[in-house]
N, C-alpha and C. Protein backbone atom coordinates (compact mmCIF):
# COMPACT_ATOMS: atom_id res chain seq x y z
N UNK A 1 21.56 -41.49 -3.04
CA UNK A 1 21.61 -40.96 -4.40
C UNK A 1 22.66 -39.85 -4.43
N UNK A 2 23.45 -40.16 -5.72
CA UNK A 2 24.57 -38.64 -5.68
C UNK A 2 24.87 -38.09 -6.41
N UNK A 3 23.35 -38.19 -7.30
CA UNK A 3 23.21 -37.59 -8.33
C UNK A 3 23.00 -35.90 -8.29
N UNK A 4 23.47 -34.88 -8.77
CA UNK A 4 23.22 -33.46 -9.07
C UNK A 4 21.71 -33.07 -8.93
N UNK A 5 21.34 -31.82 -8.43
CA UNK A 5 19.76 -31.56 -8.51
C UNK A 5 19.67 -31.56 -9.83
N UNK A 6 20.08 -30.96 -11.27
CA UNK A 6 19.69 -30.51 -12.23
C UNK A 6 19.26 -31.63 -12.98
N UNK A 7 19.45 -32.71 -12.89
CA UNK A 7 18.99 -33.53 -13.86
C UNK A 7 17.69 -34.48 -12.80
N UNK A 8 17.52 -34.00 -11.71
CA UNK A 8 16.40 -34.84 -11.52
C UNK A 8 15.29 -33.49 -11.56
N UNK A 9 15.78 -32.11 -11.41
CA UNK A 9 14.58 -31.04 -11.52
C UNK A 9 14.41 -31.54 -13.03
N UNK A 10 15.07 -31.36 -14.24
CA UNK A 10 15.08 -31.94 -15.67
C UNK A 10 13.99 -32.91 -16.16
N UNK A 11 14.19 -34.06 -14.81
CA UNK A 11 13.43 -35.28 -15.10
C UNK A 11 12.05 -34.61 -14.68
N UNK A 12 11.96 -34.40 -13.54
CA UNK A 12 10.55 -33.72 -13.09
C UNK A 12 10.01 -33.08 -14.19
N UNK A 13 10.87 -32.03 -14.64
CA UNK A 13 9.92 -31.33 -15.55
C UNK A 13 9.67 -31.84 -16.80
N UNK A 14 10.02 -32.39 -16.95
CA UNK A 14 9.55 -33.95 -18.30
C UNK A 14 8.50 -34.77 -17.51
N UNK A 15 8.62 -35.41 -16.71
CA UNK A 15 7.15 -35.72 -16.36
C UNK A 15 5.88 -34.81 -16.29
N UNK A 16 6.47 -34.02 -15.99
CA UNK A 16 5.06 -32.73 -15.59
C UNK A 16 4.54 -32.08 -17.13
N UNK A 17 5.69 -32.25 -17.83
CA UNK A 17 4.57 -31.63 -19.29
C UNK A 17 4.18 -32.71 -19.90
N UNK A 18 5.09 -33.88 -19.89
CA UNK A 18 4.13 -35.38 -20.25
C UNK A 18 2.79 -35.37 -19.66
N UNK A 19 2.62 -34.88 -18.65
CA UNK A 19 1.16 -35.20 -17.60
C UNK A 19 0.43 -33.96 -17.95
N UNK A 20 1.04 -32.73 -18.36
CA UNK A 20 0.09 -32.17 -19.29
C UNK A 20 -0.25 -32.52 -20.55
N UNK A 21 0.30 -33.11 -21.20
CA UNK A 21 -0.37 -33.19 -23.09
C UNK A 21 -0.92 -33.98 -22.63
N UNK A 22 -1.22 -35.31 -21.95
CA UNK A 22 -1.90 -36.25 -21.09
C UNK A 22 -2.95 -35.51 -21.08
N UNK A 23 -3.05 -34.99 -20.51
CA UNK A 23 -4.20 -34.30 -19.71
C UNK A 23 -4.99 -33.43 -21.25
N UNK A 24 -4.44 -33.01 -21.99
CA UNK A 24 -4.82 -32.20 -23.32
C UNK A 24 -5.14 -33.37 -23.72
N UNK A 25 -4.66 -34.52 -24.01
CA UNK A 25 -5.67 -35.72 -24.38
C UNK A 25 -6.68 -35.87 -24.13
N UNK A 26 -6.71 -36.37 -22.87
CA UNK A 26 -7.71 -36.66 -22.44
C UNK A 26 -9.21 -35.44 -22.46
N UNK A 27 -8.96 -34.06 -22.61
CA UNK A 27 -9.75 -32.78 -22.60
C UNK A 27 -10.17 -32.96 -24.28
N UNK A 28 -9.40 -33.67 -24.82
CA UNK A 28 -9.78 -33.16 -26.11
C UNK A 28 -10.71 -34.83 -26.49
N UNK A 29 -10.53 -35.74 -25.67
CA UNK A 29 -11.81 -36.98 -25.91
C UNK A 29 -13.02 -36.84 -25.29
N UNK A 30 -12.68 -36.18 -24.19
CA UNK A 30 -14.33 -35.64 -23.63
C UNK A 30 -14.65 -34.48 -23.59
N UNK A 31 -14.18 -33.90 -24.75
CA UNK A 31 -14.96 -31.76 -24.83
C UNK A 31 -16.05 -32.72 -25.87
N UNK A 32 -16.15 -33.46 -26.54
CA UNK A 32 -17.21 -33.62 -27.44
C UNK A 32 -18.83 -34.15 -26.82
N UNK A 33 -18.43 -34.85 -25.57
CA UNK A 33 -19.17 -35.61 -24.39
C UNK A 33 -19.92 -34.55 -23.64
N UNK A 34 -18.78 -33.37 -23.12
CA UNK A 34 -19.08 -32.52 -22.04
C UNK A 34 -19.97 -31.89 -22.72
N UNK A 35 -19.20 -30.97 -24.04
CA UNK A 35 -19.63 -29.73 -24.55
C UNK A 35 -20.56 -29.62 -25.56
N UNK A 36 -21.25 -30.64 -25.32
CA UNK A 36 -22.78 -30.56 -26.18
C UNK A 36 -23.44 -29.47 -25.59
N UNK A 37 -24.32 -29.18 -27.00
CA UNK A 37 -25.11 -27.99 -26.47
C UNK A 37 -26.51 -28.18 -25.95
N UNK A 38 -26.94 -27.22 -24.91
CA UNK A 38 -28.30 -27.58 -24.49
C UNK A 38 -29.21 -28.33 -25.85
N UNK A 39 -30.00 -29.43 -25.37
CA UNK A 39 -31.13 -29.37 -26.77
C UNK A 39 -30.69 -29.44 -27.87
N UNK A 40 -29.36 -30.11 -27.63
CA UNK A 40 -28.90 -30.70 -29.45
C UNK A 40 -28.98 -32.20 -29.66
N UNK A 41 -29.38 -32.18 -30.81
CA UNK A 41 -29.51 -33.97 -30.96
C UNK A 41 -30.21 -34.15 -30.50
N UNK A 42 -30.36 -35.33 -30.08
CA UNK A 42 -31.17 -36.48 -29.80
C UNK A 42 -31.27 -36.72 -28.33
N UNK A 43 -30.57 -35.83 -27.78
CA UNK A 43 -30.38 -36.08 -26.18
C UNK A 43 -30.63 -34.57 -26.16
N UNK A 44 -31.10 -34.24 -24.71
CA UNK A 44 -31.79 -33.32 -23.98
C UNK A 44 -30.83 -33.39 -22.55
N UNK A 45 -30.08 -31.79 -22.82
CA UNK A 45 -29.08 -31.59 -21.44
C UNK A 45 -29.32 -30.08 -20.98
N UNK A 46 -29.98 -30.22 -20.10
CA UNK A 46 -30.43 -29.31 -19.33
C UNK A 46 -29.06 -27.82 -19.70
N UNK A 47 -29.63 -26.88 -19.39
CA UNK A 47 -28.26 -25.67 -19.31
C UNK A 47 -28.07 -25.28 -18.58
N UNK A 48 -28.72 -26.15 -17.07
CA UNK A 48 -27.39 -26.23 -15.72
C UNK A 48 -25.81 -27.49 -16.26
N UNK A 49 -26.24 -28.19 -16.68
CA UNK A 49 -25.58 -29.42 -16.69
C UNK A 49 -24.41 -29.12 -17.70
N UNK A 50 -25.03 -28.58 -19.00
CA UNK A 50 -24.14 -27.98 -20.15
C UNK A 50 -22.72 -26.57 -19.23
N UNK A 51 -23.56 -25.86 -18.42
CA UNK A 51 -22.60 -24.75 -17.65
C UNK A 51 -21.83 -26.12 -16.67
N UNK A 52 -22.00 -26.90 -16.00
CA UNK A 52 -21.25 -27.40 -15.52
C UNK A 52 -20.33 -28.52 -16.21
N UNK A 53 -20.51 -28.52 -17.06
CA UNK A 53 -19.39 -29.60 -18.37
C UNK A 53 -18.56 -28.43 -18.67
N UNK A 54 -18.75 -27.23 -19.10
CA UNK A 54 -18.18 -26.11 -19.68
C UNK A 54 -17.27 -25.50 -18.57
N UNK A 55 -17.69 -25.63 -17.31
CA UNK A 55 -16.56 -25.38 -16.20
C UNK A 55 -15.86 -26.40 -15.66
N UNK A 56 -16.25 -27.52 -16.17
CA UNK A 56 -15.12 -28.43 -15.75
C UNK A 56 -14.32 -28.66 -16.77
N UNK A 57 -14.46 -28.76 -18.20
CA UNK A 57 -13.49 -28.36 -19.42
C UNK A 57 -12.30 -27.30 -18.91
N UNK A 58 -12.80 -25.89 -18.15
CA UNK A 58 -12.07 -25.17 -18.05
C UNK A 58 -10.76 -25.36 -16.90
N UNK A 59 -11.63 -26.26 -16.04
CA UNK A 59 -10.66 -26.86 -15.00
C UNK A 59 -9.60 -27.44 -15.73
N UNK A 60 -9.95 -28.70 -16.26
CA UNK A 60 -9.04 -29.55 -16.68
C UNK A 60 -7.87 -28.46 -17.53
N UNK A 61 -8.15 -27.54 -18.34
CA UNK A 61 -6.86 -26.74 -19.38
C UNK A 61 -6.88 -26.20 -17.83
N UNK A 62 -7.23 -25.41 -17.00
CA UNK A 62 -6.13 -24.55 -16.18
C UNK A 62 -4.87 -25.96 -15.23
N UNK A 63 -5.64 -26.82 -15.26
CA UNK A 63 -4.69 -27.75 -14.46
C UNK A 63 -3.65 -28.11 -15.55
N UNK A 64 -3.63 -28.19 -16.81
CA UNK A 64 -3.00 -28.96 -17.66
C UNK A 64 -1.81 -27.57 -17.88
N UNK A 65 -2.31 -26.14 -17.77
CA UNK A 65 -1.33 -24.89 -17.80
C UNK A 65 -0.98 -25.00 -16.69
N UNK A 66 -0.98 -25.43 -15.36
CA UNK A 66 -0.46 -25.59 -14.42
C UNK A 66 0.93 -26.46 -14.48
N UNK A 67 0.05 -27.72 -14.87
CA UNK A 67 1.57 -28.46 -14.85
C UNK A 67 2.60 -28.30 -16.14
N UNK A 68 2.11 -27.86 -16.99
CA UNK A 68 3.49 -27.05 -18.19
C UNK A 68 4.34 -26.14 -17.44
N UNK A 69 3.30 -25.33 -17.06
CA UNK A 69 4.12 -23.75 -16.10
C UNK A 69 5.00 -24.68 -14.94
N UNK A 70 4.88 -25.19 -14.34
CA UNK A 70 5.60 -26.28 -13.32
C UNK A 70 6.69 -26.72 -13.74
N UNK A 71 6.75 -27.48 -15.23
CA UNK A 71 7.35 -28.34 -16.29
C UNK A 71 8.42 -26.60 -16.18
N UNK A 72 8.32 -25.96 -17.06
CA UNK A 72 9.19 -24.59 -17.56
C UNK A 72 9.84 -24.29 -16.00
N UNK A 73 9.10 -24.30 -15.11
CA UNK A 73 9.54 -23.55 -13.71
C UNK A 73 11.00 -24.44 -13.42
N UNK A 74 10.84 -25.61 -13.26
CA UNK A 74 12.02 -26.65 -13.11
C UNK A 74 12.70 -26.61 -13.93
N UNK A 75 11.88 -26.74 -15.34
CA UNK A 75 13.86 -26.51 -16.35
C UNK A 75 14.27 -25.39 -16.18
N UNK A 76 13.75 -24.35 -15.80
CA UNK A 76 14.88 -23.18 -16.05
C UNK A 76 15.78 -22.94 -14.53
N UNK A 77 15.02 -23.66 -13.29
CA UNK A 77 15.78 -24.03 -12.15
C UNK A 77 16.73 -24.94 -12.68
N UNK A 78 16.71 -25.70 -13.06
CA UNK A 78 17.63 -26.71 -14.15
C UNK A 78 18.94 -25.95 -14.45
N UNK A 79 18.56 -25.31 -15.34
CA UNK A 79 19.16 -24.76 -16.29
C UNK A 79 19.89 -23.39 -15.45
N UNK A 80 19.66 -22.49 -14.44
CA UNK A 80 19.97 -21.56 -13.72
C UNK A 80 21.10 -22.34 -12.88
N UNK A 81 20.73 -23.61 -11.92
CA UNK A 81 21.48 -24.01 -11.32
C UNK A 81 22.87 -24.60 -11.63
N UNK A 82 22.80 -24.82 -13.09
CA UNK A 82 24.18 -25.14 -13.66
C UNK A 82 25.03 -24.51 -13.69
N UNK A 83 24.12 -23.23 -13.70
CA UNK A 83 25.10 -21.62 -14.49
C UNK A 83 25.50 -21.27 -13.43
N UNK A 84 25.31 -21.38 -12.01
CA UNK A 84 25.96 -20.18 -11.04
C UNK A 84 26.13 -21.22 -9.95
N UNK A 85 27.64 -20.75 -9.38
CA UNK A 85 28.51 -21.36 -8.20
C UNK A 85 27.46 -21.51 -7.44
N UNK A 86 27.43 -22.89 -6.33
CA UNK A 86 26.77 -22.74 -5.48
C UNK A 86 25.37 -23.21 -5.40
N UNK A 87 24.81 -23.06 -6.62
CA UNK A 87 23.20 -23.14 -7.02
C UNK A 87 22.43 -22.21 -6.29
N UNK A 88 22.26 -20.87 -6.13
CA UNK A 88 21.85 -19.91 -5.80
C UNK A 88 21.18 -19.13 -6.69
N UNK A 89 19.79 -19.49 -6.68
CA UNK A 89 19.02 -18.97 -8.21
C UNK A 89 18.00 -17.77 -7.51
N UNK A 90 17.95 -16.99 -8.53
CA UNK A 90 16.91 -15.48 -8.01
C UNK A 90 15.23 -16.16 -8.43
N UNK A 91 14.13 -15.79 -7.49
CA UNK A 91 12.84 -16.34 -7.68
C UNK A 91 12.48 -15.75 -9.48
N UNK A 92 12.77 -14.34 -9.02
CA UNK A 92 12.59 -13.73 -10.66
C UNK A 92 13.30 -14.44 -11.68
N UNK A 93 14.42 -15.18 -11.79
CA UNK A 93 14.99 -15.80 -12.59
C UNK A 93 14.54 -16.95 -12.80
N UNK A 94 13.55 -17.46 -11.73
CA UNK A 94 13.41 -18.70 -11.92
C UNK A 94 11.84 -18.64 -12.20
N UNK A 95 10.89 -17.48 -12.79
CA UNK A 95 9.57 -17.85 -12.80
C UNK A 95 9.39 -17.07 -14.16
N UNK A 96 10.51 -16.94 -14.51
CA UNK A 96 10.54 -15.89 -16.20
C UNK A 96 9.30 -16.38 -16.78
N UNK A 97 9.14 -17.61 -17.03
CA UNK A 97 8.17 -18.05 -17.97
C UNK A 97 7.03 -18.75 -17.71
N UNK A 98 6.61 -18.54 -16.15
CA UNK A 98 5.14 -18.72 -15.91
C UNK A 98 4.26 -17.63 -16.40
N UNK A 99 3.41 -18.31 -16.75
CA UNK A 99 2.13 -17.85 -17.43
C UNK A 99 1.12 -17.33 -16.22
N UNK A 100 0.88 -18.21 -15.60
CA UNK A 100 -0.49 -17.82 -14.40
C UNK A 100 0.27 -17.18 -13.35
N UNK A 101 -0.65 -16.23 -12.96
CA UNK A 101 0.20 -15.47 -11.80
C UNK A 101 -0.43 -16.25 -10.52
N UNK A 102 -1.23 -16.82 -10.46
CA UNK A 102 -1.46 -17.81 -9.38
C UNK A 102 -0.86 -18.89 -8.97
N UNK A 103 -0.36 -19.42 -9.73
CA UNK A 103 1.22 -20.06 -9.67
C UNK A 103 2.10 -19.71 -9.48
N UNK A 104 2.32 -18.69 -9.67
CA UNK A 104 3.38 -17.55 -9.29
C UNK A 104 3.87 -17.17 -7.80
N UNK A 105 2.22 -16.59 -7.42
CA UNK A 105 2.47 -16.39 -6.08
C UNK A 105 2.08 -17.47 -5.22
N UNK A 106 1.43 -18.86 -5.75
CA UNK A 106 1.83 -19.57 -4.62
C UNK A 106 3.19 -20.08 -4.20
N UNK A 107 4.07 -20.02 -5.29
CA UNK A 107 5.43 -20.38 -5.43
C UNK A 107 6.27 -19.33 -4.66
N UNK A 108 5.86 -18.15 -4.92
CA UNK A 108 6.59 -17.23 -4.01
C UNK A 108 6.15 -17.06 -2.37
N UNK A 109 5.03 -18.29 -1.92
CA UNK A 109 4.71 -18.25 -1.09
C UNK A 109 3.38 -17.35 -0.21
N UNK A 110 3.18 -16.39 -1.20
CA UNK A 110 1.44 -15.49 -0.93
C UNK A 110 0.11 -16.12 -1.48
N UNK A 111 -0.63 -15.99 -0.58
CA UNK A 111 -1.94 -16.74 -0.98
C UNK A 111 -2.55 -16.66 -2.45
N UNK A 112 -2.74 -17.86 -3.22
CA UNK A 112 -3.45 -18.02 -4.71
C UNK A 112 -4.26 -16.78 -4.52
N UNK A 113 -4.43 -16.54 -5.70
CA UNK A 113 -5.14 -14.89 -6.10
C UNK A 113 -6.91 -15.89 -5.70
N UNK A 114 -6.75 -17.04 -6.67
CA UNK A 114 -8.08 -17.65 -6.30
C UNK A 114 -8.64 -17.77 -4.70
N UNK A 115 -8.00 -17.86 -3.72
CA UNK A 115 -8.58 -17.83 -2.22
C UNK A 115 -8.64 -16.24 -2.10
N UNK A 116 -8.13 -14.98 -2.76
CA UNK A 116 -8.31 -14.10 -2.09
C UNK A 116 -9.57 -13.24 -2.71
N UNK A 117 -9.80 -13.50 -4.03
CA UNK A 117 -10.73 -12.93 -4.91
C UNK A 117 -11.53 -13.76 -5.41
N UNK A 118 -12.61 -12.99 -5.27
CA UNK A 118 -14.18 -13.92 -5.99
C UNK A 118 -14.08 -14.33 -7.17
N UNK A 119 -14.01 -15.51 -7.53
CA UNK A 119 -14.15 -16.17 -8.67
C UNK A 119 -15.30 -15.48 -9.80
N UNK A 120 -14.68 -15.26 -10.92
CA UNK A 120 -15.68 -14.57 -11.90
C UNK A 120 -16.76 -15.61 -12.68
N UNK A 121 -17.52 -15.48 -13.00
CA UNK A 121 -18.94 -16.57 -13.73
C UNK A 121 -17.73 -16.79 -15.22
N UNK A 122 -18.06 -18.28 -15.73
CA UNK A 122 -16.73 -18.58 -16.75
C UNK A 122 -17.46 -17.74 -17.89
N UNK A 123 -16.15 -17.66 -18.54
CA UNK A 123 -16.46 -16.91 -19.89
C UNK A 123 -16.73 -18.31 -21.20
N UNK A 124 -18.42 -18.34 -21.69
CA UNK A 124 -18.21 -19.31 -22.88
C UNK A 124 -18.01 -18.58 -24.05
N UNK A 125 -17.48 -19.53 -25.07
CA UNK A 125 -17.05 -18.95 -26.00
C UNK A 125 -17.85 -19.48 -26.76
């Protein structure tokens, strides 16, 4: 292949936010499934079972902000690498627009904030 990095980081990051709204699809056909409330209707769901639909909802959006933030991380490597001789891009230049700082620093190579700190009880809304 002798093709340039920038247009296959480009392509990557077009797959990766395709595979997020994907993924926002799919969150938004089963929040109605998951996120029933204890003792509504006609069906009877315990409020262990309801807390565990409600944290796996939350999984699925942090994975789906994962791969956007991924998606942005590559185009602007994209987009950096065009601009300067060489392709020599600064990490700070290249993470301008991540959102999660756990993405952040696994990218910069320091352990996910999640392995180093206790996970907090989810917040429902």
């Amino acid at each position: 292949m002798t093709e340039t990095l920038p247009p296959l980081l480009e392509r990557t990051a077009a797959i990766l936010a395709d595979s997020a709204h994907l993924l926002l699809q799919i969150e938004d056909s089963i929040a109605p499934l998951l996120g029933k409330a204890p003792h509504s209707g006609d069906t009877m769901v315990s409020a262990a079972s309801f807390r565990d639909n409600i944290i796996s909802l939350q999984k699925i959006d942090l994975l789906s902000q994962t791969l956007e933030d991924l998606s942005f991380w590559l185009e602007d490597l994209a987009t950096e690498t065009r601009r300067l001789p060489g392709g020599s891009i600064s990490a700070e230049t290249a993470m301008t627009r991540l959102r999660l700082a756990d993405l952040r620093q696994r990218l910069q190579g320091q352990p996910a904030l999640s392995q180093s700190e206790p996970r907090p009880e989810p917040v429902l809304f």
